[in-house]
N, C-alpha and C. Protein backbone atom coordinates (compact mmCIF):
# COMPACT_ATOMS: atom_id res chain seq x y z
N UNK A 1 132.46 -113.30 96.07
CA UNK A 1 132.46 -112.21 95.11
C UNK A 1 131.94 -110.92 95.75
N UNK A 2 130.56 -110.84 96.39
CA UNK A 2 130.21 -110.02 97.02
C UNK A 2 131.27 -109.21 98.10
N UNK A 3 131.83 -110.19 98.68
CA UNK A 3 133.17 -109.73 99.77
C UNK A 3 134.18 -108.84 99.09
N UNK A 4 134.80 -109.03 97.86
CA UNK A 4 135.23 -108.55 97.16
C UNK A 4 134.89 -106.87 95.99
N UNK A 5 133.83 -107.18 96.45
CA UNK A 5 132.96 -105.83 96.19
C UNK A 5 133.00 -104.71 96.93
N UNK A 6 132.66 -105.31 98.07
CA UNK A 6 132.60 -104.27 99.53
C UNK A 6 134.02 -103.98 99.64
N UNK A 7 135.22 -104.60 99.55
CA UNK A 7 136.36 -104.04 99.83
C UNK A 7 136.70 -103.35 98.72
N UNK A 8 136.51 -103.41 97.56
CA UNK A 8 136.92 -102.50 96.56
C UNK A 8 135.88 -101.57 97.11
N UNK A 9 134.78 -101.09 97.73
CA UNK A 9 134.12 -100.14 97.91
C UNK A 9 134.84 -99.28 98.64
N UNK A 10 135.24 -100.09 99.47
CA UNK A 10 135.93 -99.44 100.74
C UNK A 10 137.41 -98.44 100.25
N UNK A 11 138.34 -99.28 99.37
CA UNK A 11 139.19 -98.94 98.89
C UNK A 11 139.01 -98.03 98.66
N UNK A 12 137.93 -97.49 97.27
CA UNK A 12 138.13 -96.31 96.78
C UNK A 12 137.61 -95.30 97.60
N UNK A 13 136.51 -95.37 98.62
CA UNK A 13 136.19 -94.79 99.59
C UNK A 13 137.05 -93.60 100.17
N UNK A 14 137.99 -94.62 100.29
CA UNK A 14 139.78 -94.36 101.41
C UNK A 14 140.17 -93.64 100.33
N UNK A 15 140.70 -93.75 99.41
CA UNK A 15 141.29 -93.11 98.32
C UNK A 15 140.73 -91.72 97.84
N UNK A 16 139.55 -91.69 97.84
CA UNK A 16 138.42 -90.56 97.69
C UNK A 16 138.49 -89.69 98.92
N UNK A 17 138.70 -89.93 100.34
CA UNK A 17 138.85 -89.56 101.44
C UNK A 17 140.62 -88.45 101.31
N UNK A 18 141.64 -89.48 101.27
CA UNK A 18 142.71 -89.42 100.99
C UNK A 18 142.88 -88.06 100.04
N UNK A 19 141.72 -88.07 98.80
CA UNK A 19 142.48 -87.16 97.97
C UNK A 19 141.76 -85.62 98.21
N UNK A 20 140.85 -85.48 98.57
CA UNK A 20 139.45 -84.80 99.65
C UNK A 20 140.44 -83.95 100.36
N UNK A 21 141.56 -84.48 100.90
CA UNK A 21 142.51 -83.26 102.04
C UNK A 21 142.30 -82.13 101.34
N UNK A 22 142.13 -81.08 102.12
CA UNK A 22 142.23 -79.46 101.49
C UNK A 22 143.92 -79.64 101.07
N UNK A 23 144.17 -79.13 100.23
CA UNK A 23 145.05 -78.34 99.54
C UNK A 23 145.36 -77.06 100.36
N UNK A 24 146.66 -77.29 101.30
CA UNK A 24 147.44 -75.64 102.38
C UNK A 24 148.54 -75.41 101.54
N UNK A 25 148.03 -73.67 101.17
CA UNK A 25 149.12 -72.92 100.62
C UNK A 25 150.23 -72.75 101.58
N UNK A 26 151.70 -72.49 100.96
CA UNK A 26 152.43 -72.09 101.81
C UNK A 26 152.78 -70.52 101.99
N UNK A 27 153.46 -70.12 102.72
CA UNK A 27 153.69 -68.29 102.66
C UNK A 27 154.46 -68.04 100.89
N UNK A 28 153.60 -67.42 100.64
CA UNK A 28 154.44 -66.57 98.91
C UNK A 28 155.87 -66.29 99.47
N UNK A 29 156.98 -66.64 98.53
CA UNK A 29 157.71 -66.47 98.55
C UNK A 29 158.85 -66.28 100.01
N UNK A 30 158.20 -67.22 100.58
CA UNK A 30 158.83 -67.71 102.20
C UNK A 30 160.47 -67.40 102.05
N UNK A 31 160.77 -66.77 103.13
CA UNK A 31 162.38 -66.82 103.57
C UNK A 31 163.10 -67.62 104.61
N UNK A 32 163.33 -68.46 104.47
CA UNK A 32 163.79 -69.02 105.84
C UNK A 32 164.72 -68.17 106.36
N UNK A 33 165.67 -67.34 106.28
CA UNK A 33 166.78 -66.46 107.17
C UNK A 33 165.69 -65.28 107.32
N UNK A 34 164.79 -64.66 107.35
CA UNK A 34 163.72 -63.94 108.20
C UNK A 34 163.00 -64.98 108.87
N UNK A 35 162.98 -66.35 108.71
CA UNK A 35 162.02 -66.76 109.65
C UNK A 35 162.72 -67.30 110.84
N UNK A 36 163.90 -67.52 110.54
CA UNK A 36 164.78 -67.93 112.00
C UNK A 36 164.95 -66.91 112.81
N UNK A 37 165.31 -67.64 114.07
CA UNK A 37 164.94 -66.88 115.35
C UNK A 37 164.41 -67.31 116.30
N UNK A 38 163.98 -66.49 117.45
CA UNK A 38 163.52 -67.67 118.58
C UNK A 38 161.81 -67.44 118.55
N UNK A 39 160.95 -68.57 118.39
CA UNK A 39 159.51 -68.08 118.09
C UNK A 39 158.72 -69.13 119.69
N UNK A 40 157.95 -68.51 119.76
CA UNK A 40 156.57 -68.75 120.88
C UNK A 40 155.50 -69.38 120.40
N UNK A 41 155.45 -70.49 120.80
CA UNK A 41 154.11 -71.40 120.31
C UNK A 41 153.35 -71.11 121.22
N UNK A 42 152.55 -69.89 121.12
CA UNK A 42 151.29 -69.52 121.81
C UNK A 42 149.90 -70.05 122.01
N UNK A 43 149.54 -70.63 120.92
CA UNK A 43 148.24 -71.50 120.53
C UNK A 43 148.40 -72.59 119.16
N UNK A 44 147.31 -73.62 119.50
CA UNK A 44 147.59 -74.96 119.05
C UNK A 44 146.21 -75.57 118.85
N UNK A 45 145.90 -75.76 117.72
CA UNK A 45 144.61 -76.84 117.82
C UNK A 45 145.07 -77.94 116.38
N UNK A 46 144.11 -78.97 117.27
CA UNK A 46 144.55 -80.72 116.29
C UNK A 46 143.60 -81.53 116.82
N UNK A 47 143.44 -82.40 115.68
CA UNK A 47 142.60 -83.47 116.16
C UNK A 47 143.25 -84.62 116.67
N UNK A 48 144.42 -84.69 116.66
CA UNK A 48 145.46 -85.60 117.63
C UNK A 48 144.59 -86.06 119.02
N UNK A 49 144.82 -87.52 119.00
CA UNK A 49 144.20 -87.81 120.08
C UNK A 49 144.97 -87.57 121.46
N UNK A 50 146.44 -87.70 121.14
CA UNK A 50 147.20 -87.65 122.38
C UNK A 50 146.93 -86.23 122.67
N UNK A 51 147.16 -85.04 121.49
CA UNK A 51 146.96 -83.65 121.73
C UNK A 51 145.59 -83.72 123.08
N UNK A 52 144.82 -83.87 122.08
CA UNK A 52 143.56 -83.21 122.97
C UNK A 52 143.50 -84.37 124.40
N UNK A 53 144.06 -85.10 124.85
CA UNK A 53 143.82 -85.54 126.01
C UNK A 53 144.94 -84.98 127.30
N UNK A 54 145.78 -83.94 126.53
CA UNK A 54 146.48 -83.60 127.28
C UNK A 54 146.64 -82.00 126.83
N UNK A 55 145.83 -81.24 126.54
CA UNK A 55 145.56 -80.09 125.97
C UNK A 55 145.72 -78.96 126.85
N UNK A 56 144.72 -79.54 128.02
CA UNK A 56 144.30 -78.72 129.26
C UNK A 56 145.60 -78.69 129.94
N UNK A 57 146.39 -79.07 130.12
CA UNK A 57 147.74 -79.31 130.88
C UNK A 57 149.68 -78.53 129.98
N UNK A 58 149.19 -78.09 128.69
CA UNK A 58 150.11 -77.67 128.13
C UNK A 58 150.63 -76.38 128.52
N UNK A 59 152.10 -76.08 128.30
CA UNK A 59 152.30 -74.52 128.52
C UNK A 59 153.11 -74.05 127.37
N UNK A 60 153.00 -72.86 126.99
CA UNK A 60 153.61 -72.28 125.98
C UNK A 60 155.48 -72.97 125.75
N UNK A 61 155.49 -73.48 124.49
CA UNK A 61 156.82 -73.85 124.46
C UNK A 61 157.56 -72.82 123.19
N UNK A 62 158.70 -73.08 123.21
CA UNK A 62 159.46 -72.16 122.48
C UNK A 62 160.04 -73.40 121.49
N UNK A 63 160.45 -72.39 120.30
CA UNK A 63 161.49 -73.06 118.95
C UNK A 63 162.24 -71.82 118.24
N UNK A 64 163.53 -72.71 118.27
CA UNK A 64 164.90 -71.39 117.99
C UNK A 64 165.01 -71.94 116.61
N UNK A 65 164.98 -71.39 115.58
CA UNK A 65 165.11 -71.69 114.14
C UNK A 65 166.45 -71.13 113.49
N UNK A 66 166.90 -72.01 112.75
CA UNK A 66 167.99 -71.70 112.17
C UNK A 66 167.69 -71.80 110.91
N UNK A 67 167.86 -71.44 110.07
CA UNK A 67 167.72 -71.86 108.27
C UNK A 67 169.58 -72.38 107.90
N UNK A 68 169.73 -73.14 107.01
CA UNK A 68 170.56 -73.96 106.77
C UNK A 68 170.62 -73.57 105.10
N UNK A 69 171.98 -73.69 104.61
CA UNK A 69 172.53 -73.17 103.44
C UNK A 69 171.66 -74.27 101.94
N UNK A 70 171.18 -75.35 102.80
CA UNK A 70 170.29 -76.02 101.70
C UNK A 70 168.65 -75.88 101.51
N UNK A 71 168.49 -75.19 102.21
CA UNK A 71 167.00 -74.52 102.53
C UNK A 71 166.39 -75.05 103.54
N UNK A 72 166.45 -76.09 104.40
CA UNK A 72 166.35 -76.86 105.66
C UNK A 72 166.24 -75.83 106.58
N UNK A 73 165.10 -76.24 108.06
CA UNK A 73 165.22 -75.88 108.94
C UNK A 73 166.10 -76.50 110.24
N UNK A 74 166.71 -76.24 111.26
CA UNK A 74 167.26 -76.65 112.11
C UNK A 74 166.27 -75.95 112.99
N UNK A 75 165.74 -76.74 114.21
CA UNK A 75 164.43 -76.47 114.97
C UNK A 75 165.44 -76.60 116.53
N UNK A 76 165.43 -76.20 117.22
CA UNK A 76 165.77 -76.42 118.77
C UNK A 76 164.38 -76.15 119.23
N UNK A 77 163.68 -76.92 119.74
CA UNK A 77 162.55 -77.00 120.95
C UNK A 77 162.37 -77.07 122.11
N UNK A 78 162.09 -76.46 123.07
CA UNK A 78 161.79 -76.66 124.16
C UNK A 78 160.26 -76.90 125.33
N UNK A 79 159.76 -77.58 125.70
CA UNK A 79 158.47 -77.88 126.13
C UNK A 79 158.99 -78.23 127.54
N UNK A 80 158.23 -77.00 128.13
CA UNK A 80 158.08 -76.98 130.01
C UNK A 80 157.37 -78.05 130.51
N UNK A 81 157.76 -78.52 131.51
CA UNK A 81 156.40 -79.19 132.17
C UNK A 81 157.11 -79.73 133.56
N UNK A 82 156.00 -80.31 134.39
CA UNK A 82 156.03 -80.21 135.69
C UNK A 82 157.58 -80.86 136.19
N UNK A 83 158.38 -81.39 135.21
CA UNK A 83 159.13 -82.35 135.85
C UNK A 83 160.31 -82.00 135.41
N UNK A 84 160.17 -80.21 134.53
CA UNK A 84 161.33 -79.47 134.24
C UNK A 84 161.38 -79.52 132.45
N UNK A 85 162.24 -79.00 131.98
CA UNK A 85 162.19 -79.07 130.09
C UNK A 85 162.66 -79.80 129.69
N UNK A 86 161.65 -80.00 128.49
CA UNK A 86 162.53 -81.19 127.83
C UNK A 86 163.02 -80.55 126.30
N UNK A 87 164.10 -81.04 126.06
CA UNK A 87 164.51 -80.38 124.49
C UNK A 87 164.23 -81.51 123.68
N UNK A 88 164.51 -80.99 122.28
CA UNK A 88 164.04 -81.91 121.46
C UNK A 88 164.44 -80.99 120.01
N UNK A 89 165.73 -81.31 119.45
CA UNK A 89 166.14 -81.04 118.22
C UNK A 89 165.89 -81.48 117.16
N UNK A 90 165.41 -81.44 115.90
CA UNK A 90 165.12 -82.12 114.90
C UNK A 90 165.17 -81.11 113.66
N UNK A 91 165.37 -81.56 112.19
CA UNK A 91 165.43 -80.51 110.94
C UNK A 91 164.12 -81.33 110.59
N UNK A 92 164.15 -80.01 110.49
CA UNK A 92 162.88 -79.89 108.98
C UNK A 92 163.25 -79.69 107.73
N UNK A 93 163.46 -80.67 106.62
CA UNK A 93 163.82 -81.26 105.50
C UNK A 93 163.07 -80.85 105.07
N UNK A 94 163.32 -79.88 103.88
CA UNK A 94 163.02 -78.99 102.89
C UNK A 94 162.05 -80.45 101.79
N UNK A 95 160.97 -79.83 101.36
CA UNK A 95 160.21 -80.71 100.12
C UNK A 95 159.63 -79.59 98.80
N UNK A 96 160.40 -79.79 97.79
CA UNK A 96 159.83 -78.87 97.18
C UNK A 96 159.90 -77.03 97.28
N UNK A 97 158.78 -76.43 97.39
CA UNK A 97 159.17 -75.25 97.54
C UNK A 97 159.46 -74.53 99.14
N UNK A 98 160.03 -73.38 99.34
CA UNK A 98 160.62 -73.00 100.44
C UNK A 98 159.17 -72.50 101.03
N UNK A 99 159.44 -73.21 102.54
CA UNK A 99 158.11 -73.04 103.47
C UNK A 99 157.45 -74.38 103.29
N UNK A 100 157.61 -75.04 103.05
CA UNK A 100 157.07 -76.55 102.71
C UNK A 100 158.53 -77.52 103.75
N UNK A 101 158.00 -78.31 104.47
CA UNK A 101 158.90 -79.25 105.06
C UNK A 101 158.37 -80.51 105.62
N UNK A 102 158.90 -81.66 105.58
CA UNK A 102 158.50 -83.01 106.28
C UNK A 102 160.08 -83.12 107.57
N UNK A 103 159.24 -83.79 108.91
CA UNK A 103 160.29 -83.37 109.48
C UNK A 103 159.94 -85.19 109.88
N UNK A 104 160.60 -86.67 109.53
CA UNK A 104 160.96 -87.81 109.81
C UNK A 104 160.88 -87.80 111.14
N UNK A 105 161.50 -87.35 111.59
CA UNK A 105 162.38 -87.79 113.23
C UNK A 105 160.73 -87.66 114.44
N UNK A 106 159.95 -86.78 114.09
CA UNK A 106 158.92 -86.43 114.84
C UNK A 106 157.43 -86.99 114.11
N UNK A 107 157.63 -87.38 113.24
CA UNK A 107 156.43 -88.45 112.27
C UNK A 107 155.95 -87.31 111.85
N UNK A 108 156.58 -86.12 111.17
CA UNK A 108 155.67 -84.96 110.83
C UNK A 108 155.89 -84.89 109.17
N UNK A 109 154.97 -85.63 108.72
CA UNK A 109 154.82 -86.03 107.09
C UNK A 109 154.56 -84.92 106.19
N UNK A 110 153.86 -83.70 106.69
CA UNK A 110 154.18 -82.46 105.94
C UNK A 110 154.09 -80.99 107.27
N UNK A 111 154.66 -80.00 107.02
CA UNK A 111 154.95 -78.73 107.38
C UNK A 111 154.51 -77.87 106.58
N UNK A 112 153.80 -76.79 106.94
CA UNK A 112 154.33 -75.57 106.15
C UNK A 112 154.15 -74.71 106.78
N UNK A 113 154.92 -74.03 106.58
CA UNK A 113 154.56 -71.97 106.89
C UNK A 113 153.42 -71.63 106.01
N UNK A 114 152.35 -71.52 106.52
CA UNK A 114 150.85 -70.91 106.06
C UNK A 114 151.27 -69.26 106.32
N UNK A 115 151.03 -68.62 107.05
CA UNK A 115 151.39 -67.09 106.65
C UNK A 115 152.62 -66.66 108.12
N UNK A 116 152.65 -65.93 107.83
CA UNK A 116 153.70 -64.98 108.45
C UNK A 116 154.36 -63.47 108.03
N UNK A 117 154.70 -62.54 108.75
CA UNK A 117 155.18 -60.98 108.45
C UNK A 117 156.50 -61.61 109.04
N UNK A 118 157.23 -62.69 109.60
CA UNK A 118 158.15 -62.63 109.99
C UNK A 118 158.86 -62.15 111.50
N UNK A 119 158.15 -60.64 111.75
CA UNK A 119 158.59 -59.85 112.57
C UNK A 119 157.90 -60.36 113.94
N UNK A 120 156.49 -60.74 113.61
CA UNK A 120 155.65 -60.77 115.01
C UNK A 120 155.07 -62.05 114.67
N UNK A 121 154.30 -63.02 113.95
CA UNK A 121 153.86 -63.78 113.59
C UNK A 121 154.05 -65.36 112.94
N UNK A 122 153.33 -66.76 112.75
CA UNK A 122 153.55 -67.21 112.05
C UNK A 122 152.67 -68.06 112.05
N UNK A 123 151.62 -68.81 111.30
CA UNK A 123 150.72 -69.84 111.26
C UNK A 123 151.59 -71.14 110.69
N UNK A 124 151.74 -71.92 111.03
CA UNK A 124 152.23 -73.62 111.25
C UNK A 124 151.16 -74.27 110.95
N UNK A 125 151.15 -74.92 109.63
CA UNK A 125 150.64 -76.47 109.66
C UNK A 125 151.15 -77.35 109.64
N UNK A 126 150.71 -78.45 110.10
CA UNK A 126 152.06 -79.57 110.13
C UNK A 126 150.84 -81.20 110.03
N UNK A 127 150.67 -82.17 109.41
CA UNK A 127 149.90 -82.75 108.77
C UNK A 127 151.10 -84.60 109.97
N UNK A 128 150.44 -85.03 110.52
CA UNK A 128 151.51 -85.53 111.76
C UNK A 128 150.99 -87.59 111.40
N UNK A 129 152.22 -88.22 111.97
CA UNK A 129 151.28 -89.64 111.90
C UNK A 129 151.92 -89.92 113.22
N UNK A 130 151.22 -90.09 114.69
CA UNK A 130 151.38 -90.66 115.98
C UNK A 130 150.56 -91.52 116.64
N UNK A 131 151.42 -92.30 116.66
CA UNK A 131 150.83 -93.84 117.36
C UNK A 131 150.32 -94.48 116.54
N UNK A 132 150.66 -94.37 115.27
CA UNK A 132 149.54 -95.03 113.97
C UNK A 132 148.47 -94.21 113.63
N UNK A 133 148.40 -93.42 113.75
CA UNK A 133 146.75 -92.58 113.62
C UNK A 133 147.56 -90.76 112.97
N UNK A 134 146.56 -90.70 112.01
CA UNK A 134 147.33 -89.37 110.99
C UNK A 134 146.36 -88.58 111.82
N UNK A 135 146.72 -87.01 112.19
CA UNK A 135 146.21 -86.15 112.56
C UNK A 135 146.78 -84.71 111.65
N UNK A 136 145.57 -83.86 112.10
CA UNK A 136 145.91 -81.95 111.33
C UNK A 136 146.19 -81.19 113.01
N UNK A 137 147.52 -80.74 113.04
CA UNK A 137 147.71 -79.85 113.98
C UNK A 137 148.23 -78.48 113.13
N UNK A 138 147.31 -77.18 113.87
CA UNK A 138 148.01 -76.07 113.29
C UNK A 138 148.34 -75.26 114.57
N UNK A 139 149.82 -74.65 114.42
CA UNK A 139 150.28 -74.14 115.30
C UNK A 139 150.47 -72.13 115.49
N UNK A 140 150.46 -71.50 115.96
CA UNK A 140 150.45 -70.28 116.03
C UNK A 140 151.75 -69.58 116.71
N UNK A 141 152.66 -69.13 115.59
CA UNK A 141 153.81 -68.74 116.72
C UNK A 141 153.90 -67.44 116.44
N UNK A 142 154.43 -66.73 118.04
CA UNK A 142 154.74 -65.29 117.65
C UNK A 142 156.15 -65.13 118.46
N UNK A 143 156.72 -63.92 118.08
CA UNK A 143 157.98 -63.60 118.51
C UNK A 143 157.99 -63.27 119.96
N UNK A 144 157.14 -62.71 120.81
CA UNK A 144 156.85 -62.47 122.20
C UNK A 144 155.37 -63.63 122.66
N UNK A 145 155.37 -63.67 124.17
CA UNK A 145 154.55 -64.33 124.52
C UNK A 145 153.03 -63.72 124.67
N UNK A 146 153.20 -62.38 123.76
CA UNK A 146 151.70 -61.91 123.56
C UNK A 146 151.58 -62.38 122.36
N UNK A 147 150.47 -62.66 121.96
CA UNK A 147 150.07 -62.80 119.90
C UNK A 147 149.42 -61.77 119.42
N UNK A 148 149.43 -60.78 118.66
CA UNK A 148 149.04 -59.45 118.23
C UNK A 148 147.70 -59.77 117.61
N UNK A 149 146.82 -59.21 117.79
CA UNK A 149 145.29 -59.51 117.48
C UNK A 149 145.34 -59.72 115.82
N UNK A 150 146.31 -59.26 115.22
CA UNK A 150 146.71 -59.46 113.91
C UNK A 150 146.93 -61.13 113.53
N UNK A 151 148.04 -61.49 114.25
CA UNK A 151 147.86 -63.04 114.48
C UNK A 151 147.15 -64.28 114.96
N UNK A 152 146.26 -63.67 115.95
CA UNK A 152 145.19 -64.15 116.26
C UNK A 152 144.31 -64.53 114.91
N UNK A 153 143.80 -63.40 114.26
CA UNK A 153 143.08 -63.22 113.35
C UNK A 153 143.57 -64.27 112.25
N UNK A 154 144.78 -64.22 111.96
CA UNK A 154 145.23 -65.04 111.03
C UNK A 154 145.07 -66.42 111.68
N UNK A 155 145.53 -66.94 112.96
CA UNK A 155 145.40 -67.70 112.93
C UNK A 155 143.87 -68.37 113.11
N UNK A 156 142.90 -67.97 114.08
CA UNK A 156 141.63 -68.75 113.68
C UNK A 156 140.65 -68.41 112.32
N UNK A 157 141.29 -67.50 111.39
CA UNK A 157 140.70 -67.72 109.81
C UNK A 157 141.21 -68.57 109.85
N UNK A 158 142.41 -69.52 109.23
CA UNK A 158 142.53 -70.58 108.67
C UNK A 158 142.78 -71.65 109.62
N UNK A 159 142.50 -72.27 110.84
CA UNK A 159 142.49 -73.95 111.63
C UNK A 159 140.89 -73.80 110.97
N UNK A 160 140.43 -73.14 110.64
CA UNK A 160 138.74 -73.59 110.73
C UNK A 160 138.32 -74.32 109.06
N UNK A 161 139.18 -73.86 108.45
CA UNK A 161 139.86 -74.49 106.86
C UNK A 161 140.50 -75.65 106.98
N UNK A 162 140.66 -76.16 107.96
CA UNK A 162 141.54 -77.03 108.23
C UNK A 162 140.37 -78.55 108.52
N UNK A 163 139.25 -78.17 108.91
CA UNK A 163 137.57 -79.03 109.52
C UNK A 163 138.26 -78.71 111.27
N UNK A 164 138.96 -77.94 111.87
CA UNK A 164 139.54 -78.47 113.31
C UNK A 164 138.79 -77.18 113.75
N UNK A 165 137.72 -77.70 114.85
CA UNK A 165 136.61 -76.86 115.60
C UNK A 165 137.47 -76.34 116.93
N UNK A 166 136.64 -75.21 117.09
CA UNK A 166 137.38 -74.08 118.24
C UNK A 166 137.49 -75.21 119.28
N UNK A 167 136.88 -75.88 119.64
CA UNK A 167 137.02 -76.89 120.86
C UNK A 167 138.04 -77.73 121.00
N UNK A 168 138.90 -77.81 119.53
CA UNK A 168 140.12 -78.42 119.65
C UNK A 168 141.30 -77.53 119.91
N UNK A 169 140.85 -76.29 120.07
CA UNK A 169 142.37 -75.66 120.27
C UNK A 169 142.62 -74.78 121.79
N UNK A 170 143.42 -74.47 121.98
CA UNK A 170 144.24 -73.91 123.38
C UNK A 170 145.13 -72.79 123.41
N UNK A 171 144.72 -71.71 123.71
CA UNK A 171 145.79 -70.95 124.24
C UNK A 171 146.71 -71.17 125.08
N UNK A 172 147.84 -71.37 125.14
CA UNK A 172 148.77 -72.07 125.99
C UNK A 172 149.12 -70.62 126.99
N UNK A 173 149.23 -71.02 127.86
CA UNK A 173 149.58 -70.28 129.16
C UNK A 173 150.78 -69.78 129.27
N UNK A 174 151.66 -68.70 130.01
CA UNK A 174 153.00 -68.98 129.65
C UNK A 174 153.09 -69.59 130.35
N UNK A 175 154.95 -69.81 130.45
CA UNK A 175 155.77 -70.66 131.62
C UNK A 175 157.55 -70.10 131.38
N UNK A 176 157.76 -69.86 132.32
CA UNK A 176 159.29 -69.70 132.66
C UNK A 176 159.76 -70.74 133.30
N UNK A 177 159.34 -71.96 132.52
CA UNK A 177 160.24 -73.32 132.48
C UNK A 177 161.69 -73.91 131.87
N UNK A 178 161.84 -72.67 131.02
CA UNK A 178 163.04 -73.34 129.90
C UNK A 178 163.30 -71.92 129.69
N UNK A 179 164.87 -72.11 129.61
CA UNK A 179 166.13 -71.12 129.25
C UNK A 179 165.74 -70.19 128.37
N UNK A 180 164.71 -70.34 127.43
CA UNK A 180 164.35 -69.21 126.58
C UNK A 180 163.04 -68.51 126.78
N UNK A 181 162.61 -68.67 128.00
CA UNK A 181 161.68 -68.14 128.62
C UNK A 181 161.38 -67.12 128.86
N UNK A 182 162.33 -66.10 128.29
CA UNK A 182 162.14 -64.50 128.17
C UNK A 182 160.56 -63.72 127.54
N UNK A 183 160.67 -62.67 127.58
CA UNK A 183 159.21 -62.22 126.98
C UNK A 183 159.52 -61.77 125.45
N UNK A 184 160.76 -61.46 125.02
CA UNK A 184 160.88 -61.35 123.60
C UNK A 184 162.42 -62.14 122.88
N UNK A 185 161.82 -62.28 121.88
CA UNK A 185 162.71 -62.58 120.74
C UNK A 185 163.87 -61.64 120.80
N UNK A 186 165.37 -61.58 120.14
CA UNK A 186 166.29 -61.21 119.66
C UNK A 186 165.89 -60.38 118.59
């Protein structure tokens, strides 16, 4: 009986834990055809274990966005690294309201566009399950491989809303590894 105690303790514990997640707004009235385009993942912090053991070694990767006539994203990715680029296509399946997405194919159980002007900016949350283990990665993209102190700003106000400490995140370096390696957007 006692055994049975402790696991219902535990249960609701988990459940209490579970429901505890902050609540991430998405951008007011998000556009996906202003947000497509080719964007710069400049900086990145997560409590991902694979993230942070390979943190120190990342370089700025790029994502070409398309918006799709059902509100869906179409993502083209690219990530440099020593042994040349690797791509990696996947949609982001619209949930609910626009700027909100779960993307299956990459275990990314929720998305959203947290803020953005569109033109220069964009804060990424993306809520992830890899290797069995759920992690908070928030991502920082801008249209060139500088981030405007504007975006900066936006982005470390809110990873710190997130519980994810400055020590988990990275300015990514550039790299003229991959075809879209230019210094600006279209």
């Amino acid at each position: 009986m006692e055994s049975k105690s402790v696991l219902l303790a535990w249960v609701l514990a988990l459940l209490w834990v579970s429901a505890a997640r902050v609540e991430v707004l998405v951008q007011p009235d998000f556009d996906a055809e202003k947000f497509s385009g080719l964007w710069f993942v400049v900086s990145m912090v997560s409590d991902c274990k694979v993230f942070l053991g390979k943190k120190d070694h990342l370089l700025m990767s790029t994502r070409a966005v398309t918006a799709t006539a059902e509100g869906d994203l179409s993502v083209h990715m690219e990530f440099p690294g020593a042994d040349g680029c690797h791509q990696v296509d996947a949609d982001y399946l619209r949930v609910g309201s626009q700027g909100h997405f779960r993307v299956p194919a990459l275990g990314y159980l929720d998305v959203r566009v947290v803020d953005t002007d569109y033109s220069s900016f964009a804060v990424v949350y993306i809520y992830k399950e890899l290797e069995g283990a759920l992690s908070t990665m928030v991502q920082l993209y801008s249209r060139t491989q500088e981030a405007s102190p504007q975006a900066l700003r936006a982005f470390q106000d809110f990873y710190p809303t997130m519980g994810l400490p400055k020590d988990m995140m990275v300015m990514l370096p550039k790299s003229e590894g991959c075809s879209s390696g230019g210094t600006e957007a279209p």
